[in-house]
PDB file of N, CA and C in Angstrom:
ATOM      1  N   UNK A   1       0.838  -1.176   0.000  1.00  0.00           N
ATOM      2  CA  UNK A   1       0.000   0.000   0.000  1.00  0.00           C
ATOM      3  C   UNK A   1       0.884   1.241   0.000  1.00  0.00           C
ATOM      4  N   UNK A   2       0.800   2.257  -0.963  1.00  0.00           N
ATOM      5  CA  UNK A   2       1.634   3.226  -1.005  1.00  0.00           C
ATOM      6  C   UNK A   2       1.531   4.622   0.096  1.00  0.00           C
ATOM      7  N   UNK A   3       2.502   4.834   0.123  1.00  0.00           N
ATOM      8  CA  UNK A   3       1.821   6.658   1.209  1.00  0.00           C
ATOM      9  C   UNK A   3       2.777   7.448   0.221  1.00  0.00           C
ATOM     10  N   UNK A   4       1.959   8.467  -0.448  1.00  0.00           N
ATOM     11  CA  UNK A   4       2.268   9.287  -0.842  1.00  0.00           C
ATOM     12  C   UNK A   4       2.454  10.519  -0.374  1.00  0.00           C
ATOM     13  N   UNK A   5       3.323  11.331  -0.424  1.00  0.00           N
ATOM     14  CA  UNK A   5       3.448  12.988  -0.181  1.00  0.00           C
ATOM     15  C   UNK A   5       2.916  13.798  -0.951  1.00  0.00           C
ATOM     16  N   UNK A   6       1.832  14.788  -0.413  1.00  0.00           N
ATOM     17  CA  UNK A   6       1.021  15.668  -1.176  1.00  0.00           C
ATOM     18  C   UNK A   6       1.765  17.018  -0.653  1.00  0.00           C
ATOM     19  N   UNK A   7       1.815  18.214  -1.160  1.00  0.00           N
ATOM     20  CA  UNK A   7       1.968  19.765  -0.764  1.00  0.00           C
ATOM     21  C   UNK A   7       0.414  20.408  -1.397  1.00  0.00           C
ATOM     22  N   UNK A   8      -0.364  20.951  -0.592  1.00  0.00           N
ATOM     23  CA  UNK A   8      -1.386  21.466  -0.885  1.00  0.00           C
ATOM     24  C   UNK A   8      -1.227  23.589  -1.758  1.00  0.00           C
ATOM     25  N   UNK A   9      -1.410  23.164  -2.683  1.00  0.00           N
ATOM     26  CA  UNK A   9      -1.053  24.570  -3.454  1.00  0.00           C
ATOM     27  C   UNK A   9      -1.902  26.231  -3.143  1.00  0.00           C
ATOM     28  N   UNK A  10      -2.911  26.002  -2.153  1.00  0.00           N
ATOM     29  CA  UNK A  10      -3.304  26.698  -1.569  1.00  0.00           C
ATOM     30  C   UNK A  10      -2.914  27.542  -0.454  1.00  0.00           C
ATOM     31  N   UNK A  11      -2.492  26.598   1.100  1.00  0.00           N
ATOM     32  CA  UNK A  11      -1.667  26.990   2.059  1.00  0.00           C
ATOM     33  C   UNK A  11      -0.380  26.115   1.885  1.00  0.00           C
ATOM     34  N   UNK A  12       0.251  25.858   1.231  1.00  0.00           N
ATOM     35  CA  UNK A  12       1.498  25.689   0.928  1.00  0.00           C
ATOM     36  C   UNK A  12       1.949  23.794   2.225  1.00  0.00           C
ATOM     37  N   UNK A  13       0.488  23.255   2.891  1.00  0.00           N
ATOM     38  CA  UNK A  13       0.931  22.489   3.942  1.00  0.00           C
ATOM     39  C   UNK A  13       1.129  21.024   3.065  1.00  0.00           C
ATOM     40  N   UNK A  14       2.218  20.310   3.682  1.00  0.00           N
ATOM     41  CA  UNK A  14       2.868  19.146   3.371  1.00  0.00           C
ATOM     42  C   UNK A  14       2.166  17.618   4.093  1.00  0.00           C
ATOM     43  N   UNK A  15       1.896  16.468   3.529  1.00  0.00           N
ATOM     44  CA  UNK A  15       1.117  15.912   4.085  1.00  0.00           C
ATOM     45  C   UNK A  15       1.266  14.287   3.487  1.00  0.00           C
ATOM     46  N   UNK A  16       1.096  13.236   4.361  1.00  0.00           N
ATOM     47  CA  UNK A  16       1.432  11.691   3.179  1.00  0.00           C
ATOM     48  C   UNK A  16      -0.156  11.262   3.138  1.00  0.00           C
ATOM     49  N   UNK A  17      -0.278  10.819   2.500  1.00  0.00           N
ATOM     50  CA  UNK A  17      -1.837  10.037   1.633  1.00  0.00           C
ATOM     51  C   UNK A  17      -1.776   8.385   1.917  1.00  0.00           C
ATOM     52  N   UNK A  18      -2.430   7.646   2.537  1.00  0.00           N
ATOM     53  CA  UNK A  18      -2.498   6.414   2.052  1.00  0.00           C
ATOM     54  C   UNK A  18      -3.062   6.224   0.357  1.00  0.00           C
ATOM     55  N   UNK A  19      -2.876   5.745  -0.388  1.00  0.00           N
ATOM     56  CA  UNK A  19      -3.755   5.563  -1.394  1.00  0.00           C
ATOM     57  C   UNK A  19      -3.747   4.435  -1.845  1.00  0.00           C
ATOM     58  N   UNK A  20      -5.268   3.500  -1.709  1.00  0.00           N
ATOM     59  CA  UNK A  20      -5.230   2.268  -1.790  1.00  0.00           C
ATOM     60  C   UNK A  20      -5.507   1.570  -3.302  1.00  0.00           C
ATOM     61  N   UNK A  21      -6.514   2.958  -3.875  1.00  0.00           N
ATOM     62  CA  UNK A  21      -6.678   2.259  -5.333  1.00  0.00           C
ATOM     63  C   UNK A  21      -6.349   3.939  -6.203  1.00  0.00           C
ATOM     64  N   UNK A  22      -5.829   4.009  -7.482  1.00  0.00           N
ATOM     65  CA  UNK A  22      -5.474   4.619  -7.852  1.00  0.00           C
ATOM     66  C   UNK A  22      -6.665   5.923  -8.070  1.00  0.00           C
ATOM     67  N   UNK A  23      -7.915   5.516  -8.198  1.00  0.00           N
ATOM     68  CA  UNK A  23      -9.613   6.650  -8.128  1.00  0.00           C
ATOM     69  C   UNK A  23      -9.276   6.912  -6.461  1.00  0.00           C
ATOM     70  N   UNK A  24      -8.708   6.327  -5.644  1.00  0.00           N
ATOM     71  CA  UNK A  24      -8.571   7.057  -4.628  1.00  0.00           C
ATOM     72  C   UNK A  24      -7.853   9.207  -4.787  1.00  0.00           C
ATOM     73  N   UNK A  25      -6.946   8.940  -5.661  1.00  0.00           N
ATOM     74  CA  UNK A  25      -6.042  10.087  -5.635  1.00  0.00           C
ATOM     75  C   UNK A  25      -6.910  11.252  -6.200  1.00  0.00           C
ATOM     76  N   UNK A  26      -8.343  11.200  -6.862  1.00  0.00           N
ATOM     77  CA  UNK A  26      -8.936  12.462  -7.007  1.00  0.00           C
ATOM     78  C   UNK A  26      -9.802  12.536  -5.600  1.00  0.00           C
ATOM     79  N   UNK A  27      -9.721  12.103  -4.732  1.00  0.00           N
ATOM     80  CA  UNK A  27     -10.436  12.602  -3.582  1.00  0.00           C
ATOM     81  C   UNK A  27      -9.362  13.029  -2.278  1.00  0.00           C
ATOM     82  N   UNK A  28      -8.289  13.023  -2.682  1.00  0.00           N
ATOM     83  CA  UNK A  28      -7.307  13.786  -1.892  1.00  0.00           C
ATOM     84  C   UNK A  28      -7.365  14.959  -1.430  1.00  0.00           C
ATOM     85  N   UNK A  29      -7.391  15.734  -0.434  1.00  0.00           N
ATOM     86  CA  UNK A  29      -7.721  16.731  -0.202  1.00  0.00           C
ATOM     87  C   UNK A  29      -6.498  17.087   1.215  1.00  0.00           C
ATOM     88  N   UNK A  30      -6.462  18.802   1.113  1.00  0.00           N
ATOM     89  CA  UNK A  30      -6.056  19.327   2.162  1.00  0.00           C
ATOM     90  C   UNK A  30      -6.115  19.064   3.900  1.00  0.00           C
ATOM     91  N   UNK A  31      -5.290  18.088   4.550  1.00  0.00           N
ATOM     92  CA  UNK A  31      -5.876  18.029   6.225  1.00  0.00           C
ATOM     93  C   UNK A  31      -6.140  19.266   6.906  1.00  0.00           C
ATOM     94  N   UNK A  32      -5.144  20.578   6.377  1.00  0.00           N
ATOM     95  CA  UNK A  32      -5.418  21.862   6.749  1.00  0.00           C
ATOM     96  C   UNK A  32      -6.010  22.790   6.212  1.00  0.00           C
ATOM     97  N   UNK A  33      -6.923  22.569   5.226  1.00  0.00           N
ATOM     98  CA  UNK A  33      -7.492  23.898   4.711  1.00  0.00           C
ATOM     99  C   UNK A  33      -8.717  23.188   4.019  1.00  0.00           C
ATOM    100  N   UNK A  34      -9.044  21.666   3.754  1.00  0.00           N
ATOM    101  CA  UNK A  34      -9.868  20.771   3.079  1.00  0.00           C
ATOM    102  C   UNK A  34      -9.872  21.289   1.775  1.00  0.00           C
ATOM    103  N   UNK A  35      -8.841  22.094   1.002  1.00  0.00           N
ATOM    104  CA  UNK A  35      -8.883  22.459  -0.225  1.00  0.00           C
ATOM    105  C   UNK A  35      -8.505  20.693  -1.235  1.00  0.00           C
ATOM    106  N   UNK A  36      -8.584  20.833  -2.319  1.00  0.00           N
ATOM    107  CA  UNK A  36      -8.264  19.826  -3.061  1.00  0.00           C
ATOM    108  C   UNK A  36      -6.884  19.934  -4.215  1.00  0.00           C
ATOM    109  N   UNK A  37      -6.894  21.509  -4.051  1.00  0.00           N
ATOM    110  CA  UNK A  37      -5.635  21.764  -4.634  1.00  0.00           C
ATOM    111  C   UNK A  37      -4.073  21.213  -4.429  1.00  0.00           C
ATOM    112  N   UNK A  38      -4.461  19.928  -4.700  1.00  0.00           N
ATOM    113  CA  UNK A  38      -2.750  19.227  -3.989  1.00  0.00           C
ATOM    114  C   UNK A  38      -1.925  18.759  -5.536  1.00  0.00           C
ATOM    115  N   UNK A  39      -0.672  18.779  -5.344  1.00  0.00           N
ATOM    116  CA  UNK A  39       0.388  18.142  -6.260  1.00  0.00           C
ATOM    117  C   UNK A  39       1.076  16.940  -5.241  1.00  0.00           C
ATOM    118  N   UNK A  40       1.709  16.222  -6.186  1.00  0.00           N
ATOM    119  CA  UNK A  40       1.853  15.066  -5.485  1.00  0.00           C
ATOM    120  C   UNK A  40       3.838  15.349  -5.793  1.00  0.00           C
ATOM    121  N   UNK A  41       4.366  15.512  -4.268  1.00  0.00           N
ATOM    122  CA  UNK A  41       5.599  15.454  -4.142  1.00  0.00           C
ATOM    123  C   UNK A  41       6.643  14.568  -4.026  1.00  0.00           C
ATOM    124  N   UNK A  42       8.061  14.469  -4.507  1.00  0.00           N
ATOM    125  CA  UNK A  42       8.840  13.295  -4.476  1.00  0.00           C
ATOM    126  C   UNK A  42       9.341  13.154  -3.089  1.00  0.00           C
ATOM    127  N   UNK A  43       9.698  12.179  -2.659  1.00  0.00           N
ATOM    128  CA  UNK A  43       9.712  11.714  -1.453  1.00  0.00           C
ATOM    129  C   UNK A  43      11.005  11.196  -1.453  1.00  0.00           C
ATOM    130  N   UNK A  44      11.969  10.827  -0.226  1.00  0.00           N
ATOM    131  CA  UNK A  44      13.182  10.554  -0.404  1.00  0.00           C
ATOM    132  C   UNK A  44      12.797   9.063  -0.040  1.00  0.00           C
ATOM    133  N   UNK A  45      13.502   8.118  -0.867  1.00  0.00           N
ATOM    134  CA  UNK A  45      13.419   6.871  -1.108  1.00  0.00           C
ATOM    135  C   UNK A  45      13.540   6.499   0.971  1.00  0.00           C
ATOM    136  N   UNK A  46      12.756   5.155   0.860  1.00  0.00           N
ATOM    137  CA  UNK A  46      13.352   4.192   2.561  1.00  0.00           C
ATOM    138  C   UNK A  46      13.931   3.514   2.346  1.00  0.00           C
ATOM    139  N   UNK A  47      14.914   4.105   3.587  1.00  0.00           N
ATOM    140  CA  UNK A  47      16.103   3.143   3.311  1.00  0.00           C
ATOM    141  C   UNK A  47      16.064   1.653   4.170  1.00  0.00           C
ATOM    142  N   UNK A  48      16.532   0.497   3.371  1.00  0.00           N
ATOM    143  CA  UNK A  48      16.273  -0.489   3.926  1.00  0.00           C
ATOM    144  C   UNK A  48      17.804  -1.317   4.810  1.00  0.00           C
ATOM    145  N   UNK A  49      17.457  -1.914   5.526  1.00  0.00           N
ATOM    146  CA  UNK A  49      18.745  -2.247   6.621  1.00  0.00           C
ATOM    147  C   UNK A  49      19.109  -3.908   5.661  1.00  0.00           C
ATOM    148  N   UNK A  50      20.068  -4.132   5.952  1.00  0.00           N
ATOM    149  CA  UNK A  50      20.629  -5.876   5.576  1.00  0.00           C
ATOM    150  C   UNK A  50      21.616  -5.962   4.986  1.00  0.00           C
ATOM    151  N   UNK A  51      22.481  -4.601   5.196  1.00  0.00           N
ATOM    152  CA  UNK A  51      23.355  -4.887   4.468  1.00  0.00           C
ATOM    153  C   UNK A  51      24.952  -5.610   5.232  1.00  0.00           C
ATOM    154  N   UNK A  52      26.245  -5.854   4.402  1.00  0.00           N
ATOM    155  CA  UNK A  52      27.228  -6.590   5.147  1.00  0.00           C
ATOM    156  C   UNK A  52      27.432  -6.114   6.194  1.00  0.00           C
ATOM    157  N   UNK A  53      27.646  -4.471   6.863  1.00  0.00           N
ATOM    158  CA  UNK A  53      28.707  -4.274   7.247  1.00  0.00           C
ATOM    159  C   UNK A  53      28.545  -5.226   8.878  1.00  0.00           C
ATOM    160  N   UNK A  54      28.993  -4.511  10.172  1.00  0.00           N
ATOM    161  CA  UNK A  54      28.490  -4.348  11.004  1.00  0.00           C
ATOM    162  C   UNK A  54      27.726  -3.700  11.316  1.00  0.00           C
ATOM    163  N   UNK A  55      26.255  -4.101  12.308  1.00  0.00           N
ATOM    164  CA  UNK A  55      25.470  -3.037  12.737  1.00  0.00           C
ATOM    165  C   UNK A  55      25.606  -2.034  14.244  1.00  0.00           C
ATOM    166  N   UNK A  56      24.944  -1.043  13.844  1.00  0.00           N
ATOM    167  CA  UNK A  56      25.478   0.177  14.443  1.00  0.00           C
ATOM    168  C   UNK A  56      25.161   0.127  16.269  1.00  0.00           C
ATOM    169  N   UNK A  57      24.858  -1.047  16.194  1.00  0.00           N
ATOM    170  CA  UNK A  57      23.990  -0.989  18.204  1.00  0.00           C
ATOM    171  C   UNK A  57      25.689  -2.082  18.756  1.00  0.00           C
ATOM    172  N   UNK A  58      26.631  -2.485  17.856  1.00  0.00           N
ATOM    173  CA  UNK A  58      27.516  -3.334  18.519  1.00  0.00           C
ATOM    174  C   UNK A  58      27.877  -4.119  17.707  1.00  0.00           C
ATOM    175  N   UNK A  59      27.464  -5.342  18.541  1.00  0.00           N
ATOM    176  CA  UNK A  59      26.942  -7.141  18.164  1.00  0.00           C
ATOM    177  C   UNK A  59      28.084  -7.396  17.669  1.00  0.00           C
ATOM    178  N   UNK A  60      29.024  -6.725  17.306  1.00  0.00           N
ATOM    179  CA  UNK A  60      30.409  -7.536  15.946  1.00  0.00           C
ATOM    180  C   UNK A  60      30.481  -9.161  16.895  1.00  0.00           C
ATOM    181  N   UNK A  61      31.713  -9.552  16.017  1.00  0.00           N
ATOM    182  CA  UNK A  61      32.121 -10.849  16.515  1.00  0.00           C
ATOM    183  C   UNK A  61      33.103 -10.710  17.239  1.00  0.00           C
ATOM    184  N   UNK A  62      33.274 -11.243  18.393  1.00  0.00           N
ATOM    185  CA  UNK A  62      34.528 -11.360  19.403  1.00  0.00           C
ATOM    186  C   UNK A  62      35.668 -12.342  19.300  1.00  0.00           C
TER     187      UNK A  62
END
């Protein structure tokens, strides 16, 4: 299920969307102003953990 980032072009407020089916995204609307005037913003990728190194809480090998 995606969460998207909206910026509402009215009061300028920033906001994530669940959106479950794609006719979901014309009923998007403002949480702060209930305007509908939103663009849909890029989001910085999640970053995912698994990689080789050691992890950062310790744990190495003794």
């Amino acid at each position: 299920m995606p969460i998207y980032e909206y910026r509402c072009q009215s009061c300028g407020h920033t906001f994530e969307e669940l959106i479950l089916r794609r006719s979901d995204e014309a009923e998007v609307a403002c949480p702060r102003c209930q305007k509908r005037d939103v663009s849909k913003e890029m989001s910085a990728p999640a970053a995912v953990g698994g990689g080789c190194g050691p992890s950062p809480g310790g744990g190495g090998f003794s």
